[in-house]
C-alpha atoms as a PDB file:
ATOM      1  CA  UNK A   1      -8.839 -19.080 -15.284  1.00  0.00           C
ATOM      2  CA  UNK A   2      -5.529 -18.628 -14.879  1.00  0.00           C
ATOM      3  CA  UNK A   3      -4.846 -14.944 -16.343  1.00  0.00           C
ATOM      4  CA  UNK A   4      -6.620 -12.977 -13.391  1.00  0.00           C
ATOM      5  CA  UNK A   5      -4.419 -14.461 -10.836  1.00  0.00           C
ATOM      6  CA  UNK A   6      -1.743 -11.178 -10.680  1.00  0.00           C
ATOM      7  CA  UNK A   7      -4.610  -8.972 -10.194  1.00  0.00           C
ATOM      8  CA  UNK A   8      -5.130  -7.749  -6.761  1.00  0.00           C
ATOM      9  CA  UNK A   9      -7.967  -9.790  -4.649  1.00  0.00           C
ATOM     10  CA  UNK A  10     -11.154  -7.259  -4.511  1.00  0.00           C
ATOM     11  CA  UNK A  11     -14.209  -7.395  -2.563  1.00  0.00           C
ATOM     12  CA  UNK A  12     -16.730  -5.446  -3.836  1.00  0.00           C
ATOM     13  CA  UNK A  13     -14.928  -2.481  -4.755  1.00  0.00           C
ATOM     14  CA  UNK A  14     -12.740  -2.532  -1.955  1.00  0.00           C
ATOM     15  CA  UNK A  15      -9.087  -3.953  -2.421  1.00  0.00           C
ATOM     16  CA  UNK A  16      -9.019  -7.265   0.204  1.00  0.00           C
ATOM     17  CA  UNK A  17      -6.561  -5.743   2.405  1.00  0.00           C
ATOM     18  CA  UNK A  18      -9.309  -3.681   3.343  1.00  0.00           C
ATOM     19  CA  UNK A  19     -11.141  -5.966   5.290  1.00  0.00           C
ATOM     20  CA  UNK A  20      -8.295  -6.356   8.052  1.00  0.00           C
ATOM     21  CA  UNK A  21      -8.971  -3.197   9.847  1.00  0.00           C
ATOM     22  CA  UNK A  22     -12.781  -4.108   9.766  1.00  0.00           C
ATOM     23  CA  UNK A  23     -12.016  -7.738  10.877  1.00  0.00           C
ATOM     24  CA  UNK A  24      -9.887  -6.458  13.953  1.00  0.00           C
ATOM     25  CA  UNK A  25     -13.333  -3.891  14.545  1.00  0.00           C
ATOM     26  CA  UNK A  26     -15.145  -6.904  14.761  1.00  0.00           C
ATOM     27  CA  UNK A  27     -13.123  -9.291  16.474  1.00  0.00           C
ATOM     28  CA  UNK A  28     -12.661  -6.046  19.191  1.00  0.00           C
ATOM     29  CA  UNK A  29     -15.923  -3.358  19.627  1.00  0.00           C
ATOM     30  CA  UNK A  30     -14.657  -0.333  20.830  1.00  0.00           C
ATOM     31  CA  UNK A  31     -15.160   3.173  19.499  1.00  0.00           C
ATOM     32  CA  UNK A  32     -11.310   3.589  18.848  1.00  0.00           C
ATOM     33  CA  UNK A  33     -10.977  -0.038  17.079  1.00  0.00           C
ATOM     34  CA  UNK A  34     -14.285   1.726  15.124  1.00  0.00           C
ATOM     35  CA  UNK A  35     -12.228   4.670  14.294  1.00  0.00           C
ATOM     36  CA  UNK A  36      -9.302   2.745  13.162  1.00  0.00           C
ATOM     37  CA  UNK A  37     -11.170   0.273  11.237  1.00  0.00           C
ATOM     38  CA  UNK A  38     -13.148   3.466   9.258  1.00  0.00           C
ATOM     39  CA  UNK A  39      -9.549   5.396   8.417  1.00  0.00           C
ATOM     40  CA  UNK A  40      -8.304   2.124   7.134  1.00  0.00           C
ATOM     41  CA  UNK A  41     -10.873   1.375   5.019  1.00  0.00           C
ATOM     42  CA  UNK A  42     -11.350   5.087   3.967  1.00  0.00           C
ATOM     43  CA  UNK A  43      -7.517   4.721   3.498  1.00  0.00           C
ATOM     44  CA  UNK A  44      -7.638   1.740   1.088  1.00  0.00           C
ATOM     45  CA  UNK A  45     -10.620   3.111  -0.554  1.00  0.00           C
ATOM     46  CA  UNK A  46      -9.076   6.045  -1.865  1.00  0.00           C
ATOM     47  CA  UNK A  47      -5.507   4.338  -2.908  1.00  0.00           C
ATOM     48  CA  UNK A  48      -7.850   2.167  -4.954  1.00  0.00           C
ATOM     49  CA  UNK A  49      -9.437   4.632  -6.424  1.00  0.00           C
ATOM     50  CA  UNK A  50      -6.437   6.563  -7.217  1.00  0.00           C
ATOM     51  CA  UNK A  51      -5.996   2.822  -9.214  1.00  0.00           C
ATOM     52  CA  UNK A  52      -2.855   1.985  -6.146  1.00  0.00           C
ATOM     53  CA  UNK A  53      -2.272  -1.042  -4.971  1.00  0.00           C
ATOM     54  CA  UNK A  54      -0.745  -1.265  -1.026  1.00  0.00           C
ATOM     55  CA  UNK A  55       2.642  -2.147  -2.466  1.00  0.00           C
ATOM     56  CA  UNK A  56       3.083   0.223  -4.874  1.00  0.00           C
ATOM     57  CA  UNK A  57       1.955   2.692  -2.419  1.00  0.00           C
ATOM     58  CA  UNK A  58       4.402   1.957   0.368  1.00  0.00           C
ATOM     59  CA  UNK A  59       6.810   2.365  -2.729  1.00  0.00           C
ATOM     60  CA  UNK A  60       5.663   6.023  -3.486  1.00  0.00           C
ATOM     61  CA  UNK A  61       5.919   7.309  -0.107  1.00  0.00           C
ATOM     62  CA  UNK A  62       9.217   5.209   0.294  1.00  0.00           C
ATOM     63  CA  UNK A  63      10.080   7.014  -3.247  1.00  0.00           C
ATOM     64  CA  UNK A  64       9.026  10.500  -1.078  1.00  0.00           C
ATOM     65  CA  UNK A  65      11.299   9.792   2.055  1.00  0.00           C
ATOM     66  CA  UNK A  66      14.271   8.812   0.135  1.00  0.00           C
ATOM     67  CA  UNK A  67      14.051  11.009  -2.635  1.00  0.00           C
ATOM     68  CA  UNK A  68      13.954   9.967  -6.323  1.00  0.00           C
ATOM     69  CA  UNK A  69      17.887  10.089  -7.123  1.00  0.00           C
ATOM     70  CA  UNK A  70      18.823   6.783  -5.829  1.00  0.00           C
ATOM     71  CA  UNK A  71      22.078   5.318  -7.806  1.00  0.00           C
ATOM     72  CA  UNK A  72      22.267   1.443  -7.546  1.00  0.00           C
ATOM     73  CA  UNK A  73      26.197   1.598  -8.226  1.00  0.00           C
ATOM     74  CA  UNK A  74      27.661   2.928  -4.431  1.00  0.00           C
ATOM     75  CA  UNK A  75      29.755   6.415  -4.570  1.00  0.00           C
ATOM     76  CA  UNK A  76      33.537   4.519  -3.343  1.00  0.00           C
ATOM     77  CA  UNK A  77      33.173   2.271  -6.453  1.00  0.00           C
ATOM     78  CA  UNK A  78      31.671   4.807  -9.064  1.00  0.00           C
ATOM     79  CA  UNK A  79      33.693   5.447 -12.022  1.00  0.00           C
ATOM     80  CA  UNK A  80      34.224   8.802 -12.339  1.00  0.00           C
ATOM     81  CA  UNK A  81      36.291   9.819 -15.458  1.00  0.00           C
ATOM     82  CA  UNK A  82      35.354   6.811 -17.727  1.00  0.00           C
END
């Protein structure tokens, strides 16, 4: 019981995230809420299939922006002949 709760809630095959872009479609009909809702869940989709969840993705493309050299010690209180 307990050793599926850090797994990522699914619906279907669809990560659960998923759903809010087609809840706001159907809370709102409009072609463009339509749109959005289909790009979001296309979006999802493929991160899940790629086997992503939405926080490690936001960490990849964060990891893109930044770049991957990212020293956790600042450069005024590196040690640099030791």
């Amino acid at each position: 019981m307990w050793r599926n709760t850090a797994r990522p809630v699914m619906i279907g095959f669809l990560d659960a995230r998923a759903c809010f872009p087609a809840l706001v479609f159907v809370v709102y009909w409009s072609w463009t809420t339509f749109y959005i809702a289909a790009i979001g869940v296309a979006f999802f989709a493929i991160i899940s299939w790629f086997g992503l969840t939405v926080p490690t993705m936001l960490r990849f493309i964060r990891r893109l922006l930044v770049g991957p050299v990212r020293p956790a010690v600042p450069v005024w209180k590196r040690r640099r002949l030791a």
